[in-house]
Every structure is written in C-alpha cells, then in structure tokens.
Protein backbone atom coordinates (compact mmCIF):
# COMPACT_ATOMS: atom_id res chain seq x y z
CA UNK A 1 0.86 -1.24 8.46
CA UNK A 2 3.15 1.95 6.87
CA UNK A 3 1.63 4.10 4.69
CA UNK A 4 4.83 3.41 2.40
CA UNK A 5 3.66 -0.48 1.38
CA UNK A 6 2.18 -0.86 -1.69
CA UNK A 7 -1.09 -2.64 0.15
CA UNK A 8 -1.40 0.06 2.61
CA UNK A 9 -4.10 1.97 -0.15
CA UNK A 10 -5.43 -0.92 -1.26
CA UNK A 11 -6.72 -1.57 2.13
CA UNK A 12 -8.15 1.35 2.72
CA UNK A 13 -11.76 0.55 0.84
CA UNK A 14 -11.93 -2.13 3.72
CA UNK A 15 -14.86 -1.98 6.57
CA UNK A 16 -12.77 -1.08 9.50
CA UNK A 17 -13.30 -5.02 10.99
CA UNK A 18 -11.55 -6.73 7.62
CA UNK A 19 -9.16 -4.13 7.40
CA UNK A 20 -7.99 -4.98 11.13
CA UNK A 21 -7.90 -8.63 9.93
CA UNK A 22 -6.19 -8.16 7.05
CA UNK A 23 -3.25 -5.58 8.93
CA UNK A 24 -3.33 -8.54 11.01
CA UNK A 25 -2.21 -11.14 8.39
CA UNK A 26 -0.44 -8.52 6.63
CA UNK A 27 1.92 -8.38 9.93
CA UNK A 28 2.14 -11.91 10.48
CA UNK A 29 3.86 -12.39 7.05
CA UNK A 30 6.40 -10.08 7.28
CA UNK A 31 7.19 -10.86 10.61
CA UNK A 32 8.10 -14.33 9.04
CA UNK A 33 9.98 -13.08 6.24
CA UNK A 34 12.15 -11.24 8.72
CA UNK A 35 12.66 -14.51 10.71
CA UNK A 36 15.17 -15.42 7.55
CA UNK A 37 16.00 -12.35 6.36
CA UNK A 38 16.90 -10.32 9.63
CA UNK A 39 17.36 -13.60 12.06
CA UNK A 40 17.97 -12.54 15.96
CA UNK A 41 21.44 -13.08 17.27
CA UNK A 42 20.18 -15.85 19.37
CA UNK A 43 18.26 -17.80 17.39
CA UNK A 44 18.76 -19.32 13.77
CA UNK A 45 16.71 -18.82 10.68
CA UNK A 46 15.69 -22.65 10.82
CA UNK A 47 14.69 -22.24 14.51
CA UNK A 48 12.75 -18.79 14.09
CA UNK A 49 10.76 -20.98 11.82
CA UNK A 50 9.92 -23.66 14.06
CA UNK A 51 8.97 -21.24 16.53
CA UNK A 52 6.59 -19.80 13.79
CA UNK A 53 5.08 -22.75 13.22
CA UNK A 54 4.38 -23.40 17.06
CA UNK A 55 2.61 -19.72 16.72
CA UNK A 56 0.37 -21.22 13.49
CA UNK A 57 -0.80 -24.32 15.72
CA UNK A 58 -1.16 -22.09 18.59
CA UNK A 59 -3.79 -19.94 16.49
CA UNK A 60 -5.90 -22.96 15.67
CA UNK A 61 -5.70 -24.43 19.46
CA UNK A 62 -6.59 -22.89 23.10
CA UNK A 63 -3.08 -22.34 23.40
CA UNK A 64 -1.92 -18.33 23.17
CA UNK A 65 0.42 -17.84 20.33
CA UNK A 66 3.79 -17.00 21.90
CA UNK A 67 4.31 -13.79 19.53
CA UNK A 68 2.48 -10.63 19.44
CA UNK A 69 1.46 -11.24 15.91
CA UNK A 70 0.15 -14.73 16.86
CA UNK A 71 -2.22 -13.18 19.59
CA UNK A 72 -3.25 -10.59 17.26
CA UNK A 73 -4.08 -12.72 14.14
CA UNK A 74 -5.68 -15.31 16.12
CA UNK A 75 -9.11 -13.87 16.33
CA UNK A 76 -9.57 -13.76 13.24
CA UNK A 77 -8.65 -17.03 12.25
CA UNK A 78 -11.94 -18.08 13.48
CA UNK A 79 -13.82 -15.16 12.90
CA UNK A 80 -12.72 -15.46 8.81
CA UNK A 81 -12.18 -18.97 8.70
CA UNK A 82 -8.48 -18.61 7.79
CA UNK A 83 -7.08 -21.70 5.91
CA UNK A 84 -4.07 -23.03 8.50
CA UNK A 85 -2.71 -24.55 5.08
CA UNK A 86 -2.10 -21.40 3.76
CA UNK A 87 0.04 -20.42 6.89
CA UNK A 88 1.84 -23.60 6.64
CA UNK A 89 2.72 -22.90 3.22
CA UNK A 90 3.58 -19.28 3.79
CA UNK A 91 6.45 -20.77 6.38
CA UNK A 92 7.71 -23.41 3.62
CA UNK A 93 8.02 -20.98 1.12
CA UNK A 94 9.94 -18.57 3.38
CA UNK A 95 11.92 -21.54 4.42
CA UNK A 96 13.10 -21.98 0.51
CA UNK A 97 14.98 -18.78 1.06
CA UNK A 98 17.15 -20.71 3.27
CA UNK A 99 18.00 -23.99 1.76
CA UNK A 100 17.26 -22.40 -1.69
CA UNK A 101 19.24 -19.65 -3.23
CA UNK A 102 18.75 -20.99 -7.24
CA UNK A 103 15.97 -22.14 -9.24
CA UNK A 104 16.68 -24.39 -12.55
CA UNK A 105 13.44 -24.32 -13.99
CA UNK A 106 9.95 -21.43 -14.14
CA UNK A 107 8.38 -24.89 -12.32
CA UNK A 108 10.67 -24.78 -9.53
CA UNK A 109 9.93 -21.10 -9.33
CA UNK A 110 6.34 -21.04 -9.29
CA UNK A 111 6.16 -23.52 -6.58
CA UNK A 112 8.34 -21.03 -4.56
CA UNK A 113 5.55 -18.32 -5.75
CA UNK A 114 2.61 -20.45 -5.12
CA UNK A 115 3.74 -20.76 -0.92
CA UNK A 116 4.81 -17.09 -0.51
CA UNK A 117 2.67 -15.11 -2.50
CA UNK A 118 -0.44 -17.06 -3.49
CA UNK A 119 -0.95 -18.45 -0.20
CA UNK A 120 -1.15 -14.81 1.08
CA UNK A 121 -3.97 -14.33 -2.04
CA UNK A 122 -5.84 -16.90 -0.41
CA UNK A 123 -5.68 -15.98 3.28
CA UNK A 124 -7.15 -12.75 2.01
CA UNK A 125 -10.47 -14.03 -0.12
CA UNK A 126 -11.50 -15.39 2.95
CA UNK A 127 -11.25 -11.56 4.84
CA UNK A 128 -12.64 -10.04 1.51
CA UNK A 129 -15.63 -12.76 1.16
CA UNK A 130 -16.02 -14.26 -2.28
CA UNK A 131 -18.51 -16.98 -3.28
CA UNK A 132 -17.45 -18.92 -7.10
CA UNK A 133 -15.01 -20.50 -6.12
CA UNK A 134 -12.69 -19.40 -9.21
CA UNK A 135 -12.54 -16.87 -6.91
CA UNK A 136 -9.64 -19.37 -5.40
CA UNK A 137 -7.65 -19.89 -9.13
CA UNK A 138 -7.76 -15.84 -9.02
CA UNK A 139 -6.19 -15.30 -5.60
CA UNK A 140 -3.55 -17.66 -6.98
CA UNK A 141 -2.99 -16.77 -10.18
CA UNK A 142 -2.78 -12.96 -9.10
CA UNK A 143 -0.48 -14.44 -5.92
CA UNK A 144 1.78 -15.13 -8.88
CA UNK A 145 1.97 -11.91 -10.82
CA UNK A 146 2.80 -10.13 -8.10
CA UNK A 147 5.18 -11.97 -6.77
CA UNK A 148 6.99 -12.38 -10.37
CA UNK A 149 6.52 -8.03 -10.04
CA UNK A 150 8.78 -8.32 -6.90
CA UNK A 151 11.25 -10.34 -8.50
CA UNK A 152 12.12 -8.60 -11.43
CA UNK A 153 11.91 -5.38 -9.33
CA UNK A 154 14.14 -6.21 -6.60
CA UNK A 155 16.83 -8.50 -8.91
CA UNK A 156 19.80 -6.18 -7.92
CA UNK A 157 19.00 -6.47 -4.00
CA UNK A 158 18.34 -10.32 -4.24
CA UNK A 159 21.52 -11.14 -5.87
CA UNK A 160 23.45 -8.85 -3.29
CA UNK A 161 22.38 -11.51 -1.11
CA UNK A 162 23.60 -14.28 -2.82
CA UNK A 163 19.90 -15.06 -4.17
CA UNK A 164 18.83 -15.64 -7.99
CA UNK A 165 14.81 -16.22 -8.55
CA UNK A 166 15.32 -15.36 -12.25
CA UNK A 167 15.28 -19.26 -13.77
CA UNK A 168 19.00 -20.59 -14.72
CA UNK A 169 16.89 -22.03 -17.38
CA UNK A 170 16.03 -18.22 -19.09
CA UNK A 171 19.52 -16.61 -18.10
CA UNK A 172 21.01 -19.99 -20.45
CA UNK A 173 18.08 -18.95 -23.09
CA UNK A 174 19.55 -15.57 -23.84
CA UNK A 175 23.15 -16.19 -23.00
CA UNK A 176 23.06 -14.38 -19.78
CA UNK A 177 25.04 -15.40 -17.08
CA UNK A 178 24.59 -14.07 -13.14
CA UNK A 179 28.29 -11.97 -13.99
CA UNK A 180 25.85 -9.98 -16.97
CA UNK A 181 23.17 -9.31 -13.92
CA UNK A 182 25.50 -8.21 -11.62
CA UNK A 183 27.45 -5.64 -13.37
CA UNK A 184 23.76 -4.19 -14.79
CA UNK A 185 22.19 -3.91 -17.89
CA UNK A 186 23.38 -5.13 -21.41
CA UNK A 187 21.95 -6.71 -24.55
CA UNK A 188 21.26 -10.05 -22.59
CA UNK A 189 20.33 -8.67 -19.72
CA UNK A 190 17.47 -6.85 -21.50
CA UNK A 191 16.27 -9.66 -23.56
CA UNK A 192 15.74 -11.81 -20.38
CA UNK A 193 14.28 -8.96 -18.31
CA UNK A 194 11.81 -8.09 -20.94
CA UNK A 195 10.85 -12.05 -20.96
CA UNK A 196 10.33 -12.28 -17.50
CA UNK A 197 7.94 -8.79 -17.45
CA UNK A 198 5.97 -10.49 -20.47
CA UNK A 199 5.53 -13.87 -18.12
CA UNK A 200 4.61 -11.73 -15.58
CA UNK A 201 1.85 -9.74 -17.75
CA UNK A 202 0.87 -13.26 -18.94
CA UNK A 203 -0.44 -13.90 -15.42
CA UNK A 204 -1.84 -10.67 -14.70
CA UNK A 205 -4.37 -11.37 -17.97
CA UNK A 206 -4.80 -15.11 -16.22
CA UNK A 207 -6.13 -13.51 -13.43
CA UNK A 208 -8.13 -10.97 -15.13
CA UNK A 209 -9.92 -13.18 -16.88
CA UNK A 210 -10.45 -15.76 -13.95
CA UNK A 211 -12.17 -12.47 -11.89
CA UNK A 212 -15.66 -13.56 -11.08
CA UNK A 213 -18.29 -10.32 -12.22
CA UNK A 214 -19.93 -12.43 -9.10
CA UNK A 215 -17.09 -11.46 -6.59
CA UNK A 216 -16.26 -8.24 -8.53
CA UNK A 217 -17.31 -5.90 -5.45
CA UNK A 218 -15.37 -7.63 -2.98
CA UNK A 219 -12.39 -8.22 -4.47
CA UNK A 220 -11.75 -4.20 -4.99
CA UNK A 221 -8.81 -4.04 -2.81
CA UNK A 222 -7.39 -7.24 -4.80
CA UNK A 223 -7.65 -5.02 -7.72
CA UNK A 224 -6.14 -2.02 -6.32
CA UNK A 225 -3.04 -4.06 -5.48
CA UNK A 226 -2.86 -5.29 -9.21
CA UNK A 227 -3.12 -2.07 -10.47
CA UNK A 228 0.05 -0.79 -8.21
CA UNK A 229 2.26 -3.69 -9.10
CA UNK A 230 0.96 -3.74 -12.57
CA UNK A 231 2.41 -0.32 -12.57
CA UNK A 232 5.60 -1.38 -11.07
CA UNK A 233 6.05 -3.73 -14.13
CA UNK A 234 4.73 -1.58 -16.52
CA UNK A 235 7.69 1.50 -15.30
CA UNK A 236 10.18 -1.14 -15.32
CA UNK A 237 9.30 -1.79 -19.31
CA UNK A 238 9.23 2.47 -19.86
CA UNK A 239 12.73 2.40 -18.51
CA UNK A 240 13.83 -0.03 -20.77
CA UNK A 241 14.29 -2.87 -18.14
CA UNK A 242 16.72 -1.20 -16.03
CA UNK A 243 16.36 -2.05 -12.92
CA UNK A 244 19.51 -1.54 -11.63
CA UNK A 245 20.08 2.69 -11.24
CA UNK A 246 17.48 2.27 -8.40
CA UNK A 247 14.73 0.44 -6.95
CA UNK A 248 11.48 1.33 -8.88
CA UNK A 249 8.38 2.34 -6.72
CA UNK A 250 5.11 4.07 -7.23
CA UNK A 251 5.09 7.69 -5.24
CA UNK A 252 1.95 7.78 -2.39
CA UNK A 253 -0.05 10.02 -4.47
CA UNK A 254 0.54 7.87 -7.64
CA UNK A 255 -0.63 4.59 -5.56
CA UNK A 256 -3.25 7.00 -4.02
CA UNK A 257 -4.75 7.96 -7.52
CA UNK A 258 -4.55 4.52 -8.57
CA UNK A 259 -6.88 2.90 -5.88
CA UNK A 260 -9.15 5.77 -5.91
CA UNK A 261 -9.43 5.38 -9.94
CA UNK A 262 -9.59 1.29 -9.25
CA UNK A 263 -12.73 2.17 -6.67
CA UNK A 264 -14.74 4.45 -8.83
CA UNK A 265 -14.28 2.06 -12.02
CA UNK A 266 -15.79 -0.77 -10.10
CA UNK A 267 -18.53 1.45 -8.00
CA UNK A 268 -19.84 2.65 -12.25
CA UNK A 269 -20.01 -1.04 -12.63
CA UNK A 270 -22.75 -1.23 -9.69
C-alpha cells in the first residue's frame, strides 16, 4: 500500500497480522477498480469482472485464486471470517461504472455507495474485531460518507470520463445542468456542491453517533480514516466549493498529525 493513500496512516495503529490483512483487501479492491477503469488490451471490462469473480469463489474453495491478489487475500478470508457477500457486492458496484454513467435519484446513488464503499467498511470490522453489532450500521453508514467525500472531490475527473454521480435529481434542484459543472464553478454550481458536502456531513454525524463506546478501541483506524476525509470535505467547504482549480488532498504530515491526534484522543478515553 503507498504511503500517498489516504488509508495508508490509518493503518498504521494495526498489529502487524491485521494490518497485512487489511493491505491485503485494500489491494484486492483496487485491483478491481482498475479492471474497469484501466481494462487490459485483451480483455474487456465485463470479462475482467468475471474473471474477478472466479478469484472471489476461488478464495472461499480449495481452488488457488488465479491472481496474485486472490492468493494473497485468501488466507485471511478464513483467518477473519471475511463476508464473500461483501466481495460480491464490491464487483457489482464496480460493475455500475460500466453499464452506469448517471444516477436520477440520491436512492440510486446510495445503492451504488452501499456496494463500493460500504461493503469495503464491512470487510474491514471483521479484520478490526467489533462485537455490538451496530458496529455493522457504522461500517455502512461511514462506507457512505466517504464515498460521498470522493465524489464531490473528484467531480471534475469523473465527468472527464463521461461519468456524473452527482444526482440529476439535485443538479434540476438548483438549476444546474452538467454544461455549469463542466466549465467550473458558478452560482449553481455552488449551491449544489455545498448540498452535497452537507449530505455528506449528515452521514458522517450518522455514523458518529452509531459508534459503539463498546467497539471504540478497535475501530481507531476507522476513525482515523474519517478524520482524513472529513478533512477533505471540510477544505472543499474553506475553498468555497471549488473543486475544480485542482484536486484537493491532505499533505502526509497533515494526514500524519491527524491519525496520531485520532490515536491519542481515543488512548485518554482508556
């Protein structure tokens, strides 16, 4: 995993066997996501897919996994009791990138969210170890936030590629069409950013409030991620929505600060 993710610090706090598993997970997703977004010459996006899902059955059979990421990951599926459903759903939701380029309502959306983003949530409650199981509605609802983050963040890249997460529903809501989003910012354009960062803090508070004090400890590195992408959001509303003059990250030491500050509020707590 590169030091330049914004998960690489919040993994750090990890014993060195979870932090293997969750690298390993980590890996296996974005090998997917490149299956659609950089495809091989040879093969299509729809048959990189198939051949991911032969690596998911592979990792909960005798069979080897016919990908280095399968062979890797596969050890852990049993050792963590990773939910196969979860890696199924992963798959579907990168597979809406290719038959999927708009969604009509937040619904559609969040069911898009739910498979590539919450999933991931819940693969990694099982590596962290959790026991109320709102533990579960956290790792989603958080799943959610983050990917929302991502969205807003990365709206100029997206529609470069001919995608639109944003809701048509919202852009019709403040009179903003995709031609106001693609030459940059303007009165609409602000108005509908600014809703979508307020959703998006809506489900960060969801999931604060659904963190068990019971799980607390383990979920650190959970929290650590928040607390990046929370930042993310939170720039993105300093600079007045714009997203569009460049792609809005957190500098290494910044992240680094903000898991070590995440790790020593929780270790007072103890």
């Amino acid at each position: 995993m590169a030091r330049d993710t914004n998960f690489y610090y919040s993994f750090l706090v990890l014993p060195t066997e979870k932090r293997r598993a969750i690298t390993a997970v980590w890996d296996f997703c974005r090998a997917v996501d490149d299956a659609v977004d950089r495809p091989s010459v040879s093969q299509s996006p729809a048959d990189e897919l198939r051949r991911w899902r032969s690596v998911v059955s592979a990792c909960y059979s005798y069979r080897l996994p016919a990908t280095v990421h399968g062979v890797n990951l596969k050890p852990h599926v049993e050792r963590f009791g990773l939910p196969r459903r979860s890696l199924e759903d992963l798959i579907d939701g990168v597979e809406m990138d290719v038959v999927k380029r708009r969604y009509q309502t937040f619904d559609e959306l969040y069911q898009y969210c739910l498979r590539v983003a919450s999933s991931v949530g819940l693969l990694c409650i099982e590596i962290f170890g959790y026991k109320d199981p709102a533990t579960r509605d956290y790792a989603v609802t958080l799943g959610v936030a983050l990917q929302l983050t991502n969205i807003i963040r990365d709206l100029p890249d997206d529609l470069k590629d001919g995608r639109l997460y944003l809701p048509t529903d919202d852009l019709e809501r403040f009179q903003c069409t995709e031609a106001d989003l693609e030459r940059g910012r303007s009165v609409q354009v602000t108005k509908l950013l600014r809703y979508e960062c307020d959703r998006a803090k809506d489900y960060y508070g969801k999931a604060r409030l659904l963190l068990s004090a019971t799980d607390r400890r383990q979920l650190i590195a959970a929290e650590i991620m928040a607390a990046i992408y929370f930042t993310i959001l939170r720039r993105i509303e300093r600079r007045s929505y714009d997203v569009f003059s460049e792609v809005i990250r957190i500098p290494r030491a910044e992240r680094a600060w903000i898991a070590a500050r995440v790790w020593l509020r929780a270790a007072c707590r103890l």
